[in-house]
Protein backbone atom coordinates (compact mmCIF):
# COMPACT_ATOMS: atom_id res chain seq x y z
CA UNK A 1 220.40 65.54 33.26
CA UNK A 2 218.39 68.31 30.82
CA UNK A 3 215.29 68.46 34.14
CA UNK A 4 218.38 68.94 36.50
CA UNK A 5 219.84 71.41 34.56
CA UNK A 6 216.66 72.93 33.73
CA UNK A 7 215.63 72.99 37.65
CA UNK A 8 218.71 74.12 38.99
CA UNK A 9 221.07 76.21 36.70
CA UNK A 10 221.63 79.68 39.03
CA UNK A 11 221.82 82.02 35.73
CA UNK A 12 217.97 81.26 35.09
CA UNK A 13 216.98 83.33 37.92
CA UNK A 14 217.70 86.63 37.00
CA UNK A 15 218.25 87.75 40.45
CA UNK A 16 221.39 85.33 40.79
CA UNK A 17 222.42 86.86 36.96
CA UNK A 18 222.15 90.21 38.48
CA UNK A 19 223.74 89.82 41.80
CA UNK A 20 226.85 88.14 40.26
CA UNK A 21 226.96 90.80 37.63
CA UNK A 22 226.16 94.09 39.83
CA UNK A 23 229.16 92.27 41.75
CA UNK A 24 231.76 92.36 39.27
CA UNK A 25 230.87 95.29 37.76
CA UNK A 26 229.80 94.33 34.39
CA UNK A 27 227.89 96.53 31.91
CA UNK A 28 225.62 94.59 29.28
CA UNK A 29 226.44 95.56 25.53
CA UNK A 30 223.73 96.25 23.15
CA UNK A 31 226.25 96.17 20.19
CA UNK A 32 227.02 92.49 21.01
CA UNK A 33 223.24 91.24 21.51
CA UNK A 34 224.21 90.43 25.28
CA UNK A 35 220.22 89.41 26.50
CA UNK A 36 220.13 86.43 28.07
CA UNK A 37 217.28 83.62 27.83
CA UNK A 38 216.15 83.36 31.39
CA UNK A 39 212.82 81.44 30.32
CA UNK A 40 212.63 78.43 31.20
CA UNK A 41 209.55 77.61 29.19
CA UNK A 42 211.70 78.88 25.98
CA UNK A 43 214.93 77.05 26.83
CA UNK A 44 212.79 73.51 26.77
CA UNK A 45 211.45 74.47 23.25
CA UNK A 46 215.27 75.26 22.58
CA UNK A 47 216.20 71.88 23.93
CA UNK A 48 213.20 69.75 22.30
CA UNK A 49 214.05 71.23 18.40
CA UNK A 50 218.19 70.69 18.90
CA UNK A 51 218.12 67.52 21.01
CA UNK A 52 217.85 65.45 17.69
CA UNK A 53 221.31 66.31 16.48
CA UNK A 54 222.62 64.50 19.86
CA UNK A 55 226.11 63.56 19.57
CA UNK A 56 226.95 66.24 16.60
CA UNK A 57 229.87 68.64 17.06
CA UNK A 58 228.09 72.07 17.86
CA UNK A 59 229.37 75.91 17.59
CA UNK A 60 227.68 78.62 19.52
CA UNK A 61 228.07 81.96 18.57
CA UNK A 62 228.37 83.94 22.13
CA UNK A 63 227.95 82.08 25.10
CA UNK A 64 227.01 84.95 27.30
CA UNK A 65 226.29 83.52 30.74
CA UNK A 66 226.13 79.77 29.58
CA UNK A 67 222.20 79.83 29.49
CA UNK A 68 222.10 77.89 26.14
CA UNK A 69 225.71 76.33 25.78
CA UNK A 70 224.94 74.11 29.19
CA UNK A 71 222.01 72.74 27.25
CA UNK A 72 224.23 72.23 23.84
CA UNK A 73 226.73 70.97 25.78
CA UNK A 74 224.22 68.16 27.19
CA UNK A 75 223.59 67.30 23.47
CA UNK A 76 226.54 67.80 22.03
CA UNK A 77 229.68 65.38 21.36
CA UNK A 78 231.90 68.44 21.52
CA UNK A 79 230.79 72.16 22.26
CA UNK A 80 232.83 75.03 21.04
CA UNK A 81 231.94 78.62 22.39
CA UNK A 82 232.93 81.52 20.43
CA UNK A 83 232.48 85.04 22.67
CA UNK A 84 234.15 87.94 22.40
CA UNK A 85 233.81 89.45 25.59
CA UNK A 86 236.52 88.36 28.06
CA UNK A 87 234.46 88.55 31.06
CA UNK A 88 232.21 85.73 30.07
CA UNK A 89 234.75 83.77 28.25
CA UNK A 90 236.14 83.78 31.70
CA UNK A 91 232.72 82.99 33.16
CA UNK A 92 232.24 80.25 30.65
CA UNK A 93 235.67 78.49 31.31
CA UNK A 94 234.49 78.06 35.09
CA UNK A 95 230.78 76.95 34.27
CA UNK A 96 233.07 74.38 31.76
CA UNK A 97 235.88 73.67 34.10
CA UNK A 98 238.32 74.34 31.46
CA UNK A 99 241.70 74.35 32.00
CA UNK A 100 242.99 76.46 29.42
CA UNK A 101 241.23 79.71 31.24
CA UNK A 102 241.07 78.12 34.71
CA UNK A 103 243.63 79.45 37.46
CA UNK A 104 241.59 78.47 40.98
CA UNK A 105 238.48 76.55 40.47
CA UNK A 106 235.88 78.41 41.15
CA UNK A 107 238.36 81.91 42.24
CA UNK A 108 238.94 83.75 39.41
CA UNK A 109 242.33 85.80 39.68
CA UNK A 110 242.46 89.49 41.13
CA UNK A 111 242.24 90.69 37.98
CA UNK A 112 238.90 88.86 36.69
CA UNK A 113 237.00 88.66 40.18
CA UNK A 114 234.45 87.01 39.21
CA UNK A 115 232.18 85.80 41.94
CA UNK A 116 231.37 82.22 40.42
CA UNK A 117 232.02 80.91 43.96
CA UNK A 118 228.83 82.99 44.96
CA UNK A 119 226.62 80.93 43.39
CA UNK A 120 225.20 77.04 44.29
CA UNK A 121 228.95 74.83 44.17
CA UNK A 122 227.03 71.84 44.30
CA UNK A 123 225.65 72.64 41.46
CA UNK A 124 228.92 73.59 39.56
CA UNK A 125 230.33 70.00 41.20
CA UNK A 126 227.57 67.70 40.04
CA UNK A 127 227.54 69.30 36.58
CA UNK A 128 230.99 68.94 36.07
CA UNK A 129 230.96 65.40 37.21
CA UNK A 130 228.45 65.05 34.46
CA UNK A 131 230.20 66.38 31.82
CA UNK A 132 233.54 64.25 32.86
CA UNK A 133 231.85 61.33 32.73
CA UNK A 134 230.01 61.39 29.28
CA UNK A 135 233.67 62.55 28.42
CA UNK A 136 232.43 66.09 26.82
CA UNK A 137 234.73 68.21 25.00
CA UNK A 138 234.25 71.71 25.61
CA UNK A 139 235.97 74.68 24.21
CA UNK A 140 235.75 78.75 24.76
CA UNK A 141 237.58 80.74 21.99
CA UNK A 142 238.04 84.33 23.45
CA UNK A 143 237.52 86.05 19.92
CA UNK A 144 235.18 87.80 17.09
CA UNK A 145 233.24 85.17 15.24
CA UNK A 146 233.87 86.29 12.41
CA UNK A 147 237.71 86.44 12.55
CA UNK A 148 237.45 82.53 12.64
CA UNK A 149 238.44 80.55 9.55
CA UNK A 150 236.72 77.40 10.06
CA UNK A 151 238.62 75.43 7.55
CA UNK A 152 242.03 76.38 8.34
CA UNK A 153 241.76 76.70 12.25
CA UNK A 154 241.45 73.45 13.56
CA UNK A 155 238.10 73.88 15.39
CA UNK A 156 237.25 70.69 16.91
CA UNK A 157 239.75 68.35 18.69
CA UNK A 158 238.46 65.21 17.23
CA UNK A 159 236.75 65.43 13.82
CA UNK A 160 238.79 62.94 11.68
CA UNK A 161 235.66 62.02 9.75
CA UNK A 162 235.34 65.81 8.61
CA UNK A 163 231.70 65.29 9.88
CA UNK A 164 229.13 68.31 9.17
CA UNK A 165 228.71 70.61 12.64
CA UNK A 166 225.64 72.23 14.00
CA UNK A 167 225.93 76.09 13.78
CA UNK A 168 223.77 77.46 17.12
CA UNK A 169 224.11 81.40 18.14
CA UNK A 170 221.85 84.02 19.34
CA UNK A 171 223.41 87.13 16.52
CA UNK A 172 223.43 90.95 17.22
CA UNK A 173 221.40 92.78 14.93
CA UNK A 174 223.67 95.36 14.05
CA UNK A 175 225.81 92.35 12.67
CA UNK A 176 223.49 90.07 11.45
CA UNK A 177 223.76 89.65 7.74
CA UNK A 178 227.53 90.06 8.50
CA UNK A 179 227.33 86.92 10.43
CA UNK A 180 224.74 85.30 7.68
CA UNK A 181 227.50 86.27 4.77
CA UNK A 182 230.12 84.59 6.69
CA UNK A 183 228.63 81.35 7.39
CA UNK A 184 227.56 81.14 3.59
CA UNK A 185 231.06 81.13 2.84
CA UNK A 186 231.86 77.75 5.32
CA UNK A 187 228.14 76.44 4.27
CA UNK A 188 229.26 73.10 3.72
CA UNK A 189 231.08 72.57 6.80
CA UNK A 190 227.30 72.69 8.74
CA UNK A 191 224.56 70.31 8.95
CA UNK A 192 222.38 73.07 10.61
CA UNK A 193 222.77 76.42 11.15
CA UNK A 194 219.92 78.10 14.30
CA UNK A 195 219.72 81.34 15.09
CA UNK A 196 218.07 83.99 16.78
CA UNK A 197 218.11 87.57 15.82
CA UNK A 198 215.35 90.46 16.00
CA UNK A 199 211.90 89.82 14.76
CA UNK A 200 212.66 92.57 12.19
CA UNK A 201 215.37 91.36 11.22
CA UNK A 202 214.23 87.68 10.27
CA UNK A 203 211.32 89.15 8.69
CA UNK A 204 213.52 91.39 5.95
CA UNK A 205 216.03 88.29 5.97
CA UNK A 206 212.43 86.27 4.83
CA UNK A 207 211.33 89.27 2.48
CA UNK A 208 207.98 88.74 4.09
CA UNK A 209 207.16 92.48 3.83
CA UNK A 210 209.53 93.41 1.02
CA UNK A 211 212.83 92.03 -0.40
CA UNK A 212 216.83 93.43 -0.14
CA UNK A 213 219.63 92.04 -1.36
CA UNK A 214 220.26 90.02 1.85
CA UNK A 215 217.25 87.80 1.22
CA UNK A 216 217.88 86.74 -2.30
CA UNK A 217 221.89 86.61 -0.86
CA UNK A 218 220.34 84.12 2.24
CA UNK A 219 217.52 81.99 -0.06
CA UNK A 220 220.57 81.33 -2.39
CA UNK A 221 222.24 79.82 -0.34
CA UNK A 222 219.49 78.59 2.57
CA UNK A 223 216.84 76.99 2.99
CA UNK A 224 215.05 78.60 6.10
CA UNK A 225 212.51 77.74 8.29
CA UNK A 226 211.32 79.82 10.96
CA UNK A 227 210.82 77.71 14.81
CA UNK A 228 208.94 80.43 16.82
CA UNK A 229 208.91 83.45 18.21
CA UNK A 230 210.75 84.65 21.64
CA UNK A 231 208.99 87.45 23.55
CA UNK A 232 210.89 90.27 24.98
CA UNK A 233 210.26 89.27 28.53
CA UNK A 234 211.58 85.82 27.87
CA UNK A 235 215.36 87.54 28.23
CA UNK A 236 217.29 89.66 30.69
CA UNK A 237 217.68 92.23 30.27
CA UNK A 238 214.82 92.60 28.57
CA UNK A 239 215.33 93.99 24.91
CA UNK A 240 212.52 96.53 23.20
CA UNK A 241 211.17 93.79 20.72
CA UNK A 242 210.45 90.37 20.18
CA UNK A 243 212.92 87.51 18.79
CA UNK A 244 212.50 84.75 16.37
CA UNK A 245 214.50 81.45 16.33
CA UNK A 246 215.08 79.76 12.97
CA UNK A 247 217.07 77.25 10.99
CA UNK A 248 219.30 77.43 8.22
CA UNK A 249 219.79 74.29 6.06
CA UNK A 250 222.61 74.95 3.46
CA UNK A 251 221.84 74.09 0.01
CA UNK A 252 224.31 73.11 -2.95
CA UNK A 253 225.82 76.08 -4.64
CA UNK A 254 224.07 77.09 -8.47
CA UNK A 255 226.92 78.81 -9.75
CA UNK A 256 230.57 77.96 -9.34
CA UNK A 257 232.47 80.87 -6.61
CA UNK A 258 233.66 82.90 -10.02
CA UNK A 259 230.21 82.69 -11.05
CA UNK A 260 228.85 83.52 -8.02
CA UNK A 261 230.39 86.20 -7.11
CA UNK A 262 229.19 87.86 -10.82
CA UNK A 263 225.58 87.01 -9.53
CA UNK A 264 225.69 88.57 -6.27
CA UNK A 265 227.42 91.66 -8.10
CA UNK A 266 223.91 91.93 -10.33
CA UNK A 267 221.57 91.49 -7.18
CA UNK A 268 223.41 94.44 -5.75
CA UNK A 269 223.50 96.52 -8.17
CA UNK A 270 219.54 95.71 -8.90
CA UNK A 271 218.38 96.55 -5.66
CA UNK A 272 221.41 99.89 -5.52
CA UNK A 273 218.67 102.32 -5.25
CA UNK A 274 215.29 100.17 -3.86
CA UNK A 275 213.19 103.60 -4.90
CA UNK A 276 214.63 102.83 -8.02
CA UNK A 277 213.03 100.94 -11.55
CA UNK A 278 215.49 97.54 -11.51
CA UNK A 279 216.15 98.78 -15.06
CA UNK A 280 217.16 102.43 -13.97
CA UNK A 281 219.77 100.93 -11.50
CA UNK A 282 221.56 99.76 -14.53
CA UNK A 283 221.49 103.19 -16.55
CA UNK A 284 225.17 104.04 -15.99
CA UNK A 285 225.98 101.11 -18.14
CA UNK A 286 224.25 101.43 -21.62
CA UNK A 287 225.44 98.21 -22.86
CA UNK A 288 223.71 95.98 -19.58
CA UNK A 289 220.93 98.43 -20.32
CA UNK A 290 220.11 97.28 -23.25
CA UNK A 291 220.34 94.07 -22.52
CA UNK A 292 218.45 93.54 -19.53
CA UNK A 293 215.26 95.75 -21.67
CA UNK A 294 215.86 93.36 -24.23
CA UNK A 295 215.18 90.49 -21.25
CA UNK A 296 212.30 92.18 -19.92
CA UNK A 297 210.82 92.53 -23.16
CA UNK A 298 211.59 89.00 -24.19
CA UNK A 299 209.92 87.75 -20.70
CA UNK A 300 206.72 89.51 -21.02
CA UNK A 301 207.88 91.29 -17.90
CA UNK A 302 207.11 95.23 -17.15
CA UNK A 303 209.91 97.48 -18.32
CA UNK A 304 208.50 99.85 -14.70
CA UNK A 305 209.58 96.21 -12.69
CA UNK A 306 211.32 97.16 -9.33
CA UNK A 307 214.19 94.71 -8.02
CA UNK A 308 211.68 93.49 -4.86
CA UNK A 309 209.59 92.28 -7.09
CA UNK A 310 212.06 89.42 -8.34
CA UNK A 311 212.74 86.50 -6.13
CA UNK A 312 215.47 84.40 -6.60
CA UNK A 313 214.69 82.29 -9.33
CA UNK A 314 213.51 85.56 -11.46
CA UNK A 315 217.63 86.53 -10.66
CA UNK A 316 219.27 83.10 -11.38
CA UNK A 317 216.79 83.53 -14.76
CA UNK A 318 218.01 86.89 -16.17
CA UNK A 319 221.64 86.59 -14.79
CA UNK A 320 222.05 83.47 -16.71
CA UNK A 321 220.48 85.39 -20.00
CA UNK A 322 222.41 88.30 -19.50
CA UNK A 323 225.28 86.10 -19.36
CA UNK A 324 224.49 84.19 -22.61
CA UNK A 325 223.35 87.64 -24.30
CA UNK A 326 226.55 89.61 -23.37
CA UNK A 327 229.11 86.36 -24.38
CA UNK A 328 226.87 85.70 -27.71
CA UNK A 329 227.05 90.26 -28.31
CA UNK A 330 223.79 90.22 -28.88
């Protein structure tokens, strides 16, 4: 089925994706990181690296056109699509042959007009067969991602086993360590988490040129491995840089949430001002002052040491002394 798809799926040809949109009158938004991977050599490499979770539950984070949840939903046991924008929720429901969204098959109603019915049926009817009988469960939630509370909505429709999910979404940069901060929070309800954001953005997430708060905040709390790198042309429309796909493995928490949320306080008040000495970002309390030059002092570490020059287990290190200086008053 994955050739067949590969060969024959209408939105990988960009003239098809264009017509159908030009059609129905749809802008792309920038602010929502709607570029679609129309590559097909990209969406094998896609398929080859996620293919070995087959038969895991799977969310995406935007669907879009349905150029990556047609291949998850080859792979996975059940497929729910989170996108905000109504016109490809819409899209997605037809692609899906959900009922919940579904009023014709393939006719949308006046007020959608969307002109699925343009594109190759026999497609649409062959893939559908497919996914009827593997008996696939697919879902589209119409909504922000990060509204979603994934313990107390009930996501999936069978998950009696509470087993782990595969996280999969292509993120906006404008909202990427948003989306990063909320996953952390359900990190033990994922197996995997892939994504794709900016090239620029994955490298400050990495700290490969220099660190921020959000990569101590993400190495806490992930272990991350970059896959490869997407070129701009590999999407349409074609954004001004490149992409990189990577994985997320959740690791077990260091600090219980009370805890935790003391040591992400201390990372963000360390790198407050990056321009900053880390010691100077602590001036306006005289009492941490003094502490933390105490802990510099005792670590053989320079009192002129900026926050980007810690990684995380130089934090975890002086948190946990700070903590044992400040309940000890010394």
């Amino acid at each position: 089925m994955i050739e067949y798809v590969i060969a024959n799926f209408p939105f990988y040809k960009v003239v098809i994706l264009k017509d159908l949109l030009i059609k129905d009158n749809i802008w792309f938004s920038k602010s929502k990181s709607q570029n679609f991977l129309v590559d097909k050599n990209y969406i094998k490499k896609f398929y080859n690296i996620i293919s070995q979770f087959k038969g895991a539950n799977f969310i995406e984070i935007g669907g879009g056109s349905g150029n990556l949840s047609i291949i998850l939903s080859i792979i996975a046991k059940e497929l729910v699509i989170v996108e905000l924008d109504r016109y490809f929720s819409r899209l997605l429901s037809k692609i899906f042959d959900i009922d919940e969204f579904e009023d014709n098959k393939f006719n949308f109603s006046n007020n959608d007009n969307i002109f699925l019915c343009d594109i190759d049926k026999s497609f649409i009817d062959e893939f559908q067969s497919y996914l009827n009988r593997e008996n696939k469960k697919i879902k589209v939630i119409n909504r922000d991602f990060l509204s979603i509370d994934f313990i107390q909505e009930k996501i999936f429709e069978n998950n009696k086993n509470k087993e782990k999910s595969i996280l999969f979404g292509n993120i906006p940069y404008n909202i990427s360590s948003q989306i990063i901060i909320k996953i952390s929070k359900y990190k033990e309800i994922f197996n995997r988490v892939f994504l794709t954001t900016q090239k620029e953005y994955f490298e400050r997430l990495t700290g490969k040129f220099e660190k921020s708060f959000i990569t101590i905040f993400s190495q806490y709390h992930f272990e991350i491995n970059k896959l490869f790198d997407i070129p701009a042309n590999a999407f349409y429309p074609k954004p001004k840089i490149n992409s990189t796909f990577f994985c997320m493995i959740p690791k077990e928490r260091i600090f219980d949430k009370n805890e935790e949320k003391e040591f992400f306080d201390f990372v963000s008040q360390s790198f407050a001002n990056k321009r900053k000495k880390f010691l100077n970002n602590f001036k306006d309390n005289s009492h941490i002052y003094a502490i933390l030059s105490l802990i510099l002092e005792k670590e053989n570490l320079d009192i002129n040491i900026r926050a980007e020059d810690f990684d995380l287990e130089d934090f975890i290190k002086i948190f946990k002394l700070l903590k044992y200086y400040k309940t000890y008053h010394i």
